[in-house]
PDB file of N, CA and C in Angstrom:
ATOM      1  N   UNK A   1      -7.219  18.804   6.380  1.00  0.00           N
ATOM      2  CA  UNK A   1      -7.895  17.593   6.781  1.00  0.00           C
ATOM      3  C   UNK A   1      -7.957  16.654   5.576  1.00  0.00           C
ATOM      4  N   UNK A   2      -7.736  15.626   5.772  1.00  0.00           N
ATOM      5  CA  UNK A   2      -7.517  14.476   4.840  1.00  0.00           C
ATOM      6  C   UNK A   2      -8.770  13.287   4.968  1.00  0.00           C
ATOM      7  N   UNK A   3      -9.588  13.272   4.415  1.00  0.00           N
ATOM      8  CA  UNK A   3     -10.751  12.318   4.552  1.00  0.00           C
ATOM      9  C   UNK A   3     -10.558  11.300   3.419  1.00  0.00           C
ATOM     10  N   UNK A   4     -10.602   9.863   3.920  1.00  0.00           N
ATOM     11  CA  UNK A   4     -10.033   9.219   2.390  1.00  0.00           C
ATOM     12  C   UNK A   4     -11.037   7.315   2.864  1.00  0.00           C
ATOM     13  N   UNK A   5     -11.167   6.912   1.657  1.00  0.00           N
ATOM     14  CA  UNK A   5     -12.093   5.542   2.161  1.00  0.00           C
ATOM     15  C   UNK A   5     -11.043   4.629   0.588  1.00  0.00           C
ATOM     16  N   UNK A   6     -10.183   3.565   1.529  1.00  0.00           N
ATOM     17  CA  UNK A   6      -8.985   2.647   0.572  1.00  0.00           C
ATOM     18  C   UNK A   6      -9.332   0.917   0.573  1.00  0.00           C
ATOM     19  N   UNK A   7      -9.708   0.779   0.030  1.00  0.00           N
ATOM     20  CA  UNK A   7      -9.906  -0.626  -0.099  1.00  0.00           C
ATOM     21  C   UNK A   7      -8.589  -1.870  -0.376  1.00  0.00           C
ATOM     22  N   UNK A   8      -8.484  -2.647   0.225  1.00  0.00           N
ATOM     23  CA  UNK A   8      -7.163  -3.607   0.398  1.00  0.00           C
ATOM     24  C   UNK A   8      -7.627  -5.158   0.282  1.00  0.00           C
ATOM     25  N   UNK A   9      -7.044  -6.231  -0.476  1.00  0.00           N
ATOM     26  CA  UNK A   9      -7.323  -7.621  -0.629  1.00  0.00           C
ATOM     27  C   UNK A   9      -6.473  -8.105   0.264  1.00  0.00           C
ATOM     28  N   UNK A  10      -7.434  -9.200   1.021  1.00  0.00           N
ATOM     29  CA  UNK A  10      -7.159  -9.506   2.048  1.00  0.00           C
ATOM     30  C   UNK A  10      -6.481 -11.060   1.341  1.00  0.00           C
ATOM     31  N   UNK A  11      -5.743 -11.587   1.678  1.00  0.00           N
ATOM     32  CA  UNK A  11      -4.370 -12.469   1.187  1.00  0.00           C
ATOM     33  C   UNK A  11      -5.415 -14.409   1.198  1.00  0.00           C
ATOM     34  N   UNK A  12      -5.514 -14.631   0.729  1.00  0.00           N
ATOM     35  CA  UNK A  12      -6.423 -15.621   0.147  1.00  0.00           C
ATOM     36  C   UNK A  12      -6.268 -16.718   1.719  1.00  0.00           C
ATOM     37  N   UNK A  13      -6.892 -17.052   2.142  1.00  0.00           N
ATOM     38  CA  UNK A  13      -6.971 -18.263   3.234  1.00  0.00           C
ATOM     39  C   UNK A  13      -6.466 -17.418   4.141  1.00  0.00           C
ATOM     40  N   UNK A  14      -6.559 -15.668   4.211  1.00  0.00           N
ATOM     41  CA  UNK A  14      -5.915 -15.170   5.638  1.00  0.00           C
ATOM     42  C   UNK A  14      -7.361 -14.619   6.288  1.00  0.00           C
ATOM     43  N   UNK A  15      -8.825 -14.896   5.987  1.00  0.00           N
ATOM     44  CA  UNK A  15      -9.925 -15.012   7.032  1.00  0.00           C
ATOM     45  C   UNK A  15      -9.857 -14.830   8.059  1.00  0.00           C
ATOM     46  N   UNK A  16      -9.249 -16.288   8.510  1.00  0.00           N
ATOM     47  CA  UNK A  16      -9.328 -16.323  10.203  1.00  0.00           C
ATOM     48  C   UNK A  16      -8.576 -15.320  10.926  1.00  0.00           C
ATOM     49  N   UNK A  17      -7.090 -14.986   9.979  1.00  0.00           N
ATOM     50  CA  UNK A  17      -6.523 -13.859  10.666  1.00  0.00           C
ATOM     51  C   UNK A  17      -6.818 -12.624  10.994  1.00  0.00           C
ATOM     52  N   UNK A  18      -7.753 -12.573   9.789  1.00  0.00           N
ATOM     53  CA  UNK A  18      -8.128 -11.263  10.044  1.00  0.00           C
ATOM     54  C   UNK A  18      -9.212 -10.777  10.713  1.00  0.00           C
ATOM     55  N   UNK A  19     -10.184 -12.357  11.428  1.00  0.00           N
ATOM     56  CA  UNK A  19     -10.503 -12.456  12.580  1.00  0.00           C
ATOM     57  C   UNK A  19      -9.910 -12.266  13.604  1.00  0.00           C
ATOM     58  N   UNK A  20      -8.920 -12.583  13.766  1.00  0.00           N
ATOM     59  CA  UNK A  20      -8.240 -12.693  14.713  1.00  0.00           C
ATOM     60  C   UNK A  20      -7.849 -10.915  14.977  1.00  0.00           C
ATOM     61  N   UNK A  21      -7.077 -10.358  14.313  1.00  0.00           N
ATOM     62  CA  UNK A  21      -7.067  -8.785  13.660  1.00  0.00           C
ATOM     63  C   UNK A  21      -7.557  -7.802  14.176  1.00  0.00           C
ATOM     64  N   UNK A  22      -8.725  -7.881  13.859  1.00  0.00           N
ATOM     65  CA  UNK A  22      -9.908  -7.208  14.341  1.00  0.00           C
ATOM     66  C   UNK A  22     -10.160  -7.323  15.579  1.00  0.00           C
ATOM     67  N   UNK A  23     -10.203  -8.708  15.908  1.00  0.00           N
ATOM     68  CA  UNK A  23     -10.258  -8.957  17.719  1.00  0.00           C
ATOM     69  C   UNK A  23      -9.306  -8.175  18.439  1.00  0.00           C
ATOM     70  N   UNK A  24      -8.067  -8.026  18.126  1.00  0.00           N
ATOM     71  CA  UNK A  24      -6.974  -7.297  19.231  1.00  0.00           C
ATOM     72  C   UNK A  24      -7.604  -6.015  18.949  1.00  0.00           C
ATOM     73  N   UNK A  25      -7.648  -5.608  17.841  1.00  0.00           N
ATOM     74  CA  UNK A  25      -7.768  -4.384  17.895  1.00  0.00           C
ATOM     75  C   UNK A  25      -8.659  -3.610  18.723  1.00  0.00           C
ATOM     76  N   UNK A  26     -10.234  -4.507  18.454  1.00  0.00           N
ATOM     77  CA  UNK A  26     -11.527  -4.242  19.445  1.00  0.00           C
ATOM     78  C   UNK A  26     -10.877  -4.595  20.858  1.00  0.00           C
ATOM     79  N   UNK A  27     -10.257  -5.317  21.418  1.00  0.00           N
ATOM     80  CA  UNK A  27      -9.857  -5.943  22.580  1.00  0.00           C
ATOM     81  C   UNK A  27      -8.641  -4.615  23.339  1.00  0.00           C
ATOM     82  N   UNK A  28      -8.185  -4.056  22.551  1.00  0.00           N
ATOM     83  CA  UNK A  28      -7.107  -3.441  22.719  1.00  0.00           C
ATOM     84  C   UNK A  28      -7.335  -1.797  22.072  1.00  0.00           C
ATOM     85  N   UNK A  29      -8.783  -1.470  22.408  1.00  0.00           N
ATOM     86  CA  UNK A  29      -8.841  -0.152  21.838  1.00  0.00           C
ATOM     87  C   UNK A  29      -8.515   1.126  22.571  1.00  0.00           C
ATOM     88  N   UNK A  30      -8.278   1.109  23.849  1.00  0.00           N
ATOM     89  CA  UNK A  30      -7.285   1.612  24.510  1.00  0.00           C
ATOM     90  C   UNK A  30      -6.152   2.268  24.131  1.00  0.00           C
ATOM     91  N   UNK A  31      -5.926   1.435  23.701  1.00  0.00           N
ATOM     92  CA  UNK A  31      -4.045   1.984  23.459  1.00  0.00           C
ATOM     93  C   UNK A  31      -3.881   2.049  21.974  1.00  0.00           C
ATOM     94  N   UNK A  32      -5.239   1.585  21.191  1.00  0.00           N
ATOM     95  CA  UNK A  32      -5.379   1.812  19.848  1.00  0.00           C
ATOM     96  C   UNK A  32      -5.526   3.352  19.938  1.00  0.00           C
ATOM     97  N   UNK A  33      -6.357   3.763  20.534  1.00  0.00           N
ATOM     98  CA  UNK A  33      -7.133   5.176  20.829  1.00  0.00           C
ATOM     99  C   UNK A  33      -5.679   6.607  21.177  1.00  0.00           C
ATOM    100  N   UNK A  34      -4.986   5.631  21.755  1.00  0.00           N
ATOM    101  CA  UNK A  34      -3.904   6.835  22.081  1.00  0.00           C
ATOM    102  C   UNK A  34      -3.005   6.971  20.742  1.00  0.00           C
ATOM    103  N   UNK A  35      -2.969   5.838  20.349  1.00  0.00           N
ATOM    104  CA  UNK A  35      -1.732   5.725  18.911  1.00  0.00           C
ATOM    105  C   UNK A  35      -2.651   6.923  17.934  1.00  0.00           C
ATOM    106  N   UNK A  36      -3.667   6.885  17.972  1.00  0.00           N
ATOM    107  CA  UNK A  36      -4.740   8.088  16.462  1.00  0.00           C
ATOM    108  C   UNK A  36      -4.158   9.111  16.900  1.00  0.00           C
ATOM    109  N   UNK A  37      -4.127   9.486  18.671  1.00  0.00           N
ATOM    110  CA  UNK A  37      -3.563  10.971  18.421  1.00  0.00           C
ATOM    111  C   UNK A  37      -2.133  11.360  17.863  1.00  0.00           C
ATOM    112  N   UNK A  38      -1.407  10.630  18.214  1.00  0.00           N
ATOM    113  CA  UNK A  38      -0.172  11.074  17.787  1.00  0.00           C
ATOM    114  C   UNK A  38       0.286  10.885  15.868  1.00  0.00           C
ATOM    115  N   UNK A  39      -1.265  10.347  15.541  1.00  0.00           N
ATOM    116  CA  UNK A  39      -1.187  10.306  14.309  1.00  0.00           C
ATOM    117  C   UNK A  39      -2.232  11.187  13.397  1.00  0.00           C
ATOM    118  N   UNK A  40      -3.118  12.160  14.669  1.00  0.00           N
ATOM    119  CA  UNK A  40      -3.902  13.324  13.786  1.00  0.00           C
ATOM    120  C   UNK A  40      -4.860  12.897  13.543  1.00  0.00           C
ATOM    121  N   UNK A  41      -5.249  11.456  13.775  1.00  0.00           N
ATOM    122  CA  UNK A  41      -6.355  10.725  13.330  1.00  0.00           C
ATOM    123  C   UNK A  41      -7.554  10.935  14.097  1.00  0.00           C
ATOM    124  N   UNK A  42      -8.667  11.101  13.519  1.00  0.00           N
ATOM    125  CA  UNK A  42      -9.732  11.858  14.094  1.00  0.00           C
ATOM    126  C   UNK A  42     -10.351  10.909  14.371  1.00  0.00           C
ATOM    127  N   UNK A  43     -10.951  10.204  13.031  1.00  0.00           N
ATOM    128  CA  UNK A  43     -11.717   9.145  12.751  1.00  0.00           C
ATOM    129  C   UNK A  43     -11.410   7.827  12.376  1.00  0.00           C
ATOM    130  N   UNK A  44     -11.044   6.227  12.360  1.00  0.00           N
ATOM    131  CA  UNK A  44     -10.491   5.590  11.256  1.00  0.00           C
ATOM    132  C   UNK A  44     -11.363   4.071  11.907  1.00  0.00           C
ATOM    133  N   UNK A  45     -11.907   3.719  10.696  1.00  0.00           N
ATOM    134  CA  UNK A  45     -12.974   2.237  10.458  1.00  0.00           C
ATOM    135  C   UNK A  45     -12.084   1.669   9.922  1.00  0.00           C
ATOM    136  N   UNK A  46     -12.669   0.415   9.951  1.00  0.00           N
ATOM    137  CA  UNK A  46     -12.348  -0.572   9.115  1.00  0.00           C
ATOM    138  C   UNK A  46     -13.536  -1.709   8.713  1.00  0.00           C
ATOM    139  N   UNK A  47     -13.759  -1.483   7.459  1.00  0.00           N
ATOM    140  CA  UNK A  47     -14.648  -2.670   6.951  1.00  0.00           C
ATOM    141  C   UNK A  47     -14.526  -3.561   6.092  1.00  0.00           C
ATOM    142  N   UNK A  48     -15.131  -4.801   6.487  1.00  0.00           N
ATOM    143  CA  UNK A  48     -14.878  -5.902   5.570  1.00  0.00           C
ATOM    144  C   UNK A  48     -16.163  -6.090   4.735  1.00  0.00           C
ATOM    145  N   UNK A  49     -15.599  -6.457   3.298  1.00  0.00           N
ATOM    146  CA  UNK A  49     -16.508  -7.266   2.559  1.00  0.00           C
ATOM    147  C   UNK A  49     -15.512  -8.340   1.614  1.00  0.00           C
ATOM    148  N   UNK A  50     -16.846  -9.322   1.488  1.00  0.00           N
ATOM    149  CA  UNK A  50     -16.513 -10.211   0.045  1.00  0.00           C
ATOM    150  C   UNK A  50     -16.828  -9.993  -0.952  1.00  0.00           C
ATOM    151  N   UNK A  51     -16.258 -10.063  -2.290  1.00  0.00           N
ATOM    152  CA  UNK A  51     -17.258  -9.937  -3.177  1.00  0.00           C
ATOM    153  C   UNK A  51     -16.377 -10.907  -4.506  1.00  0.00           C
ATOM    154  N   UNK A  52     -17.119 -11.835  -5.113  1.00  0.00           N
ATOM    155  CA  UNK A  52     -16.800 -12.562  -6.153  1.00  0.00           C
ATOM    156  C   UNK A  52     -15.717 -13.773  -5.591  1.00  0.00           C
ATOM    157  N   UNK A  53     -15.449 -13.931  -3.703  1.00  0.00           N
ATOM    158  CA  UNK A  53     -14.859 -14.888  -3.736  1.00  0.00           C
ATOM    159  C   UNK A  53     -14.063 -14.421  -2.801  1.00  0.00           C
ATOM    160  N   UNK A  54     -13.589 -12.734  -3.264  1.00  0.00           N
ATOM    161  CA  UNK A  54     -12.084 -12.635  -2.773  1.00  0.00           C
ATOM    162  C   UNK A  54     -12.708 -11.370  -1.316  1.00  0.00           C
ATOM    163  N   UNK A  55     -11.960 -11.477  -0.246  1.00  0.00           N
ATOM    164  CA  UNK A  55     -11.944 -10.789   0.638  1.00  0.00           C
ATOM    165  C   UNK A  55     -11.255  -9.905   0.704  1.00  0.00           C
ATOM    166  N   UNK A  56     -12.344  -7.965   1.265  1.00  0.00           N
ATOM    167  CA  UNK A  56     -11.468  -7.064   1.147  1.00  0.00           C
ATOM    168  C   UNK A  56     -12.220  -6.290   2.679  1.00  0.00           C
ATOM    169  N   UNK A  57     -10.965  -5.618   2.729  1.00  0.00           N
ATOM    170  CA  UNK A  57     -10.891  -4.156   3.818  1.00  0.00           C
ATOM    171  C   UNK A  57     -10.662  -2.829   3.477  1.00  0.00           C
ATOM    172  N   UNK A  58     -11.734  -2.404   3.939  1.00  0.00           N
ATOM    173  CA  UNK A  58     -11.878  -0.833   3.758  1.00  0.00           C
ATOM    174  C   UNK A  58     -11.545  -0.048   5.030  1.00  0.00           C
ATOM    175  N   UNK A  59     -10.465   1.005   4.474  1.00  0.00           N
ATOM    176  CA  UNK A  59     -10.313   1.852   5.712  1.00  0.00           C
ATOM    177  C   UNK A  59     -11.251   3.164   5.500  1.00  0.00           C
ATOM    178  N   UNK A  60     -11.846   4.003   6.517  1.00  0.00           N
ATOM    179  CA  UNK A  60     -12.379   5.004   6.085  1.00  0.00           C
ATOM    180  C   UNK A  60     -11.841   5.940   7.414  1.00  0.00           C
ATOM    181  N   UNK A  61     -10.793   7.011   6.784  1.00  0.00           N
ATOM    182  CA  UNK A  61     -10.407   7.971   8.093  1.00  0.00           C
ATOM    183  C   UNK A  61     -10.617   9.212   7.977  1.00  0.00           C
ATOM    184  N   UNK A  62     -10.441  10.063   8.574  1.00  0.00           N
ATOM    185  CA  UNK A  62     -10.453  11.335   9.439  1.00  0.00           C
ATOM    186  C   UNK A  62      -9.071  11.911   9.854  1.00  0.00           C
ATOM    187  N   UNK A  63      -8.112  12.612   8.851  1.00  0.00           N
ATOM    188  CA  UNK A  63      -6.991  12.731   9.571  1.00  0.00           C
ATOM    189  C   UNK A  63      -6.601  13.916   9.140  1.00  0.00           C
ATOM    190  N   UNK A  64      -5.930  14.649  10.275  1.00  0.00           N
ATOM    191  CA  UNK A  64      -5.365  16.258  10.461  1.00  0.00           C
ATOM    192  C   UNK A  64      -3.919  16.256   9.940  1.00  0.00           C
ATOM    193  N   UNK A  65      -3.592  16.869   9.635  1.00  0.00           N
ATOM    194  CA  UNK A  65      -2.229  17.205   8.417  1.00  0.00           C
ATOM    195  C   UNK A  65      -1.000  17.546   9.632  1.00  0.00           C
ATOM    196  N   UNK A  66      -0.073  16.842   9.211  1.00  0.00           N
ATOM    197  CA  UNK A  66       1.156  16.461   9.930  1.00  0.00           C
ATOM    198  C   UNK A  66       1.333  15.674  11.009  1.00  0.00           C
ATOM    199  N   UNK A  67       0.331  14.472  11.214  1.00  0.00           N
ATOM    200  CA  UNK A  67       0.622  13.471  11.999  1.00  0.00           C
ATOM    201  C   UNK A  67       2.041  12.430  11.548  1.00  0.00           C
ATOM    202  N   UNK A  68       1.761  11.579  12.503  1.00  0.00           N
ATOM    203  CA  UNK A  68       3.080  10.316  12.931  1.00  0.00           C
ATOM    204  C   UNK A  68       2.247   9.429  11.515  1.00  0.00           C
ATOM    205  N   UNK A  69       3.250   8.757  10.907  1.00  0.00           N
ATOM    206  CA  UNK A  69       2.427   7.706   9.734  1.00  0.00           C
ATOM    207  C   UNK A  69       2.921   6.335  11.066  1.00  0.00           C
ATOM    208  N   UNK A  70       2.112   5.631  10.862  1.00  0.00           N
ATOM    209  CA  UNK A  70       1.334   3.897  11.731  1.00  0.00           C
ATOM    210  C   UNK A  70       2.808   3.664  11.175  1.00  0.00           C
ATOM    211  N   UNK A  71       3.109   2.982   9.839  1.00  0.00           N
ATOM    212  CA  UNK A  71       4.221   2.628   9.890  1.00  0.00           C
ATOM    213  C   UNK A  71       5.668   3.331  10.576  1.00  0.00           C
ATOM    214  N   UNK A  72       6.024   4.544  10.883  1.00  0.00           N
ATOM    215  CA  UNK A  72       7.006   4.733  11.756  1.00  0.00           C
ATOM    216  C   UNK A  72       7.005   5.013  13.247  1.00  0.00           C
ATOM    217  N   UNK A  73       6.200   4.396  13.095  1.00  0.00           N
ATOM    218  CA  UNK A  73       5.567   4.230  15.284  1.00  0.00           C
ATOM    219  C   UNK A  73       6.338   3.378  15.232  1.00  0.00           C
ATOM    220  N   UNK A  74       6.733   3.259  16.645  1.00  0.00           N
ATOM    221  CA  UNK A  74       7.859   2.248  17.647  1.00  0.00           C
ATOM    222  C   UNK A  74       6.207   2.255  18.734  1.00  0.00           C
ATOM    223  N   UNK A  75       5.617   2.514  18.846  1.00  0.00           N
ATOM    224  CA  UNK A  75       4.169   1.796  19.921  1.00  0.00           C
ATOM    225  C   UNK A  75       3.850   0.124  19.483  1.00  0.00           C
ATOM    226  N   UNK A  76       4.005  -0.132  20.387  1.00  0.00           N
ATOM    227  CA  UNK A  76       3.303  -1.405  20.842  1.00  0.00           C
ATOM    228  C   UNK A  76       2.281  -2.354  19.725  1.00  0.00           C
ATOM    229  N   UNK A  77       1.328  -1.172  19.476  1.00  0.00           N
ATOM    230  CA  UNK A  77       0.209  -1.673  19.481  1.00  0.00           C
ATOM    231  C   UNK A  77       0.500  -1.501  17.838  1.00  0.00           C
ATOM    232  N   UNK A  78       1.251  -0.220  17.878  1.00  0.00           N
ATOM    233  CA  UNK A  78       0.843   0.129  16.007  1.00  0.00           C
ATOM    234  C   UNK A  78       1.988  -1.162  15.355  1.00  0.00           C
ATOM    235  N   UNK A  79       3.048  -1.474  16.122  1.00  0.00           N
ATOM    236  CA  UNK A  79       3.878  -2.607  15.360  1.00  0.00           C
ATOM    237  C   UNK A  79       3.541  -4.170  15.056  1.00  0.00           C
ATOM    238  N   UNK A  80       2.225  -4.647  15.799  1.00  0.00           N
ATOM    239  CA  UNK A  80       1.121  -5.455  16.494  1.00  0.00           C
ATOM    240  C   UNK A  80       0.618  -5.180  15.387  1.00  0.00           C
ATOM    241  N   UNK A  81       0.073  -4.153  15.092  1.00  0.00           N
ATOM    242  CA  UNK A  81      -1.278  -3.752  13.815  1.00  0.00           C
ATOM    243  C   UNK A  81      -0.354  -3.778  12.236  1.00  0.00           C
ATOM    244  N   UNK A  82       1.043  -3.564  12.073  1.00  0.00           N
ATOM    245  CA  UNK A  82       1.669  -3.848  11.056  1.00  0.00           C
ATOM    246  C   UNK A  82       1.818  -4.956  11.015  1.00  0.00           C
ATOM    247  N   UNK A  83       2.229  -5.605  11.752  1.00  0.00           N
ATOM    248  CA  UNK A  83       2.502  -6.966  11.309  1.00  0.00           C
ATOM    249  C   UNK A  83       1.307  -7.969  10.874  1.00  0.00           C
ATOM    250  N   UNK A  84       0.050  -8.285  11.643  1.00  0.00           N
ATOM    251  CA  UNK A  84      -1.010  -8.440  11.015  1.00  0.00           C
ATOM    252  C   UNK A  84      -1.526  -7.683   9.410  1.00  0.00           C
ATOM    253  N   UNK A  85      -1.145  -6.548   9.465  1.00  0.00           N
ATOM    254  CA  UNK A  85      -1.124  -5.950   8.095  1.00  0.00           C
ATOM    255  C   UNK A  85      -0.131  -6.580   6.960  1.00  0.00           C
ATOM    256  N   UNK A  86       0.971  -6.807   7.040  1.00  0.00           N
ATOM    257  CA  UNK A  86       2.096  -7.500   6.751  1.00  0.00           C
ATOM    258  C   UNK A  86       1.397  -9.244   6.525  1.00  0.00           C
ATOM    259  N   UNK A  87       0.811  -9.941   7.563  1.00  0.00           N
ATOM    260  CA  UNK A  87       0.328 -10.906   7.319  1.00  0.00           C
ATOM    261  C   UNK A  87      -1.145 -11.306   6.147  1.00  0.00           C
ATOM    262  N   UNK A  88      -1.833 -10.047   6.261  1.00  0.00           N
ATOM    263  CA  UNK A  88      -3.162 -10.301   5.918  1.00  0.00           C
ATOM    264  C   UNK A  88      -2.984  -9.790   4.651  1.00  0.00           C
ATOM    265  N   UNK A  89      -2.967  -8.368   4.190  1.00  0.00           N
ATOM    266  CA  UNK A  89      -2.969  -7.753   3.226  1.00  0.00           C
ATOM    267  C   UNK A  89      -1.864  -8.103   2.213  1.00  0.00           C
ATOM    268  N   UNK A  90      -2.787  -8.402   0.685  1.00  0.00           N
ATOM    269  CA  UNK A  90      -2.201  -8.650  -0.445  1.00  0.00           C
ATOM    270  C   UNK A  90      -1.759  -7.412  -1.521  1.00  0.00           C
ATOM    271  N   UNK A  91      -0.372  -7.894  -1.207  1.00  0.00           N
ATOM    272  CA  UNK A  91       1.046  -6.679  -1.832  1.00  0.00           C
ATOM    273  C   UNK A  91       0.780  -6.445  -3.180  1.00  0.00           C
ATOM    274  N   UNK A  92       0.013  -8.014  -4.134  1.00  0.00           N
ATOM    275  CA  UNK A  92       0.145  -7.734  -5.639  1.00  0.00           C
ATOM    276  C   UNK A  92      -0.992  -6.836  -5.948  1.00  0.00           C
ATOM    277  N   UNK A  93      -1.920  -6.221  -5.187  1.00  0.00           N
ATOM    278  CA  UNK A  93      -3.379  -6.059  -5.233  1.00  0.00           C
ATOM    279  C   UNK A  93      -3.278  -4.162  -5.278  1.00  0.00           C
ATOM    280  N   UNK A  94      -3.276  -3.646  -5.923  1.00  0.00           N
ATOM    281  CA  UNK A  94      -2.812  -2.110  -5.816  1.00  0.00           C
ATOM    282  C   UNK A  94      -4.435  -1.779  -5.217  1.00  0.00           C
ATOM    283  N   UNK A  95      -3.820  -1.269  -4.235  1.00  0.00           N
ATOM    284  CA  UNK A  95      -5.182  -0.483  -3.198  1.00  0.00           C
ATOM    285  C   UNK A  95      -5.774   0.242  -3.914  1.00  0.00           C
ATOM    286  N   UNK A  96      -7.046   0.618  -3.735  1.00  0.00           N
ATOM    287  CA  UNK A  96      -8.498   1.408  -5.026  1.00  0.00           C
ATOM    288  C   UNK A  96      -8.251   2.736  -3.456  1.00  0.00           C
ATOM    289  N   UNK A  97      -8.300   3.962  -4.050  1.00  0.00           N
ATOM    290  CA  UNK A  97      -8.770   4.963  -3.119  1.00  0.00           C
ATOM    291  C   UNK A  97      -9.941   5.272  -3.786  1.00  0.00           C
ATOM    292  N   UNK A  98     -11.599   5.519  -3.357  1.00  0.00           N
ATOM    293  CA  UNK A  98     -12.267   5.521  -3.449  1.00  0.00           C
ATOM    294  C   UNK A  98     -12.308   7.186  -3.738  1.00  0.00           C
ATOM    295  N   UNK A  99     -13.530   7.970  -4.765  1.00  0.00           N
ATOM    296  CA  UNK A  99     -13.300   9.162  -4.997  1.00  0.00           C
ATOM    297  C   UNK A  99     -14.421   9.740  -4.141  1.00  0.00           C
ATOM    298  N   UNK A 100     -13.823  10.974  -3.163  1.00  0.00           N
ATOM    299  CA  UNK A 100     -14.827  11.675  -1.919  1.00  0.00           C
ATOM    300  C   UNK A 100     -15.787  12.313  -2.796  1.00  0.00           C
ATOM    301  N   UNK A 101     -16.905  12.540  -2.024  1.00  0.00           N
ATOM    302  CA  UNK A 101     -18.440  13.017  -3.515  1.00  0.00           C
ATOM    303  C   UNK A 101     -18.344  14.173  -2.247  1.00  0.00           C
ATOM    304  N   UNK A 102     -18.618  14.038  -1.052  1.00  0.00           N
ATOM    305  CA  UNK A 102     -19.100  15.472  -0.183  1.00  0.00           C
ATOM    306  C   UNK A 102     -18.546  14.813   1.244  1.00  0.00           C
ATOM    307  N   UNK A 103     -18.121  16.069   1.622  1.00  0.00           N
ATOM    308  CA  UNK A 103     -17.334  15.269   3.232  1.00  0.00           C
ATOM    309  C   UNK A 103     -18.271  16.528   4.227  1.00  0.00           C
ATOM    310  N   UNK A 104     -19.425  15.448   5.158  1.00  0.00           N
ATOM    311  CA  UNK A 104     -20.846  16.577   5.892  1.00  0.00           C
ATOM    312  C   UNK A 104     -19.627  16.616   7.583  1.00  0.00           C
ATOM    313  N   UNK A 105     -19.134  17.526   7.550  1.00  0.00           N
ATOM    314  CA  UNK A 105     -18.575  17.322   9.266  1.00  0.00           C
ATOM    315  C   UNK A 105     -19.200  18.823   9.955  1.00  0.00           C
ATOM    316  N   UNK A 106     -20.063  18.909  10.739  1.00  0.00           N
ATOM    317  CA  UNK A 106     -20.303  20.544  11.067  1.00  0.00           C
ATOM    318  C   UNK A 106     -19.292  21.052  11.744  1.00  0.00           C
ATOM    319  N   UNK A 107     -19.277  22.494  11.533  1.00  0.00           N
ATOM    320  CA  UNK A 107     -17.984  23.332  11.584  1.00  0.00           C
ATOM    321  C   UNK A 107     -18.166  23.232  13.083  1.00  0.00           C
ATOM    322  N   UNK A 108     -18.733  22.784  14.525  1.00  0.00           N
ATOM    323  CA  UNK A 108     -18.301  22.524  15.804  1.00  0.00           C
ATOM    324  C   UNK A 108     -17.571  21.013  15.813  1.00  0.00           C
ATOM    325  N   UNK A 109     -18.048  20.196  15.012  1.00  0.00           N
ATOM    326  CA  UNK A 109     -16.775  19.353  14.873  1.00  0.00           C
ATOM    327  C   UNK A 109     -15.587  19.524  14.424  1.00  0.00           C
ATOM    328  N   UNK A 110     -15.805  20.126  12.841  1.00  0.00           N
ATOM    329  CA  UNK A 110     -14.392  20.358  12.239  1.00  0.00           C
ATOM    330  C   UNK A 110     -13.573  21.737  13.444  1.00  0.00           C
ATOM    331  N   UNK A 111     -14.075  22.196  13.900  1.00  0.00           N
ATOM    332  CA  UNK A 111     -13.406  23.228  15.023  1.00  0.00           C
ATOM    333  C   UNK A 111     -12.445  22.573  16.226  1.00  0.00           C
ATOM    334  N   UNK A 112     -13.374  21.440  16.301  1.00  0.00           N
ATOM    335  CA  UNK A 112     -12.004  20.431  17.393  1.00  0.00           C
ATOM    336  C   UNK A 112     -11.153  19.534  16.907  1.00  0.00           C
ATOM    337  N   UNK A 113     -10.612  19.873  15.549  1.00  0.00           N
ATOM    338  CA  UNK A 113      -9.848  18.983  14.773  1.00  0.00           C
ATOM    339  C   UNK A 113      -8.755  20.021  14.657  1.00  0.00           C
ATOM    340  N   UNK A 114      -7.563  19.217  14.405  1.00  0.00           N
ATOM    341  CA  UNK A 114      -6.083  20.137  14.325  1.00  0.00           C
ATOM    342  C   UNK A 114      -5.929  20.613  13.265  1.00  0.00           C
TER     343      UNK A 114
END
């Protein structure tokens, strides 16, 4: 099991997009929901903050060892969610993986995980 929380700069004046972003995704969680399984994904957030100006996104997931990676999906939805990724997220900005202190999942949860 892979538990991980990555922080990403969001591409300067791309705000609204990533309003926009977030909306399909909430709008379209459906078929968001089917793409996690075939990717092992248990759990996966996404949060925004500002801080000093510049806008960032945090992913925080839940994922079982030997899933599909988002980028080599041919689904719909996950090529939809790259390309907004592709639009929003800043390339020069090397992503921070945040360091795990204690991961609390009780063993009847971790039991229905792959």
């Amino acid at each position: 099991m892979n538990v991980e929380l990555t922080r990403f700069r969001v591409k300067e004046g791309k705000s609204a997009m990533v309003d926009e972003w977030l909306a399909f995704l909430n709008e379209h969680m459906e078929d968001v929901l089917v793409t996690l399984d075939g990717e092992h994904m248990y759990i996966e957030t996404i949060f925004r903050e500002t801080l000093e100006g510049a806008e960032y996104l945090y992913w925080y997931s839940v994922q079982g060892e030997g899933g599909q990676s988002v980028e080599t999906s041919t689904h719909w939805i996950d090529e939809k969610h790259m390309a907004y990724w592709r639009e929003c997220i800043d390339p020069s900005f090397e992503a921070v993986d945040l360091t795990v202190g204690a991961v609390m999942i009780p063993q009847k949860v971790r039991a229905s995980m792959k």
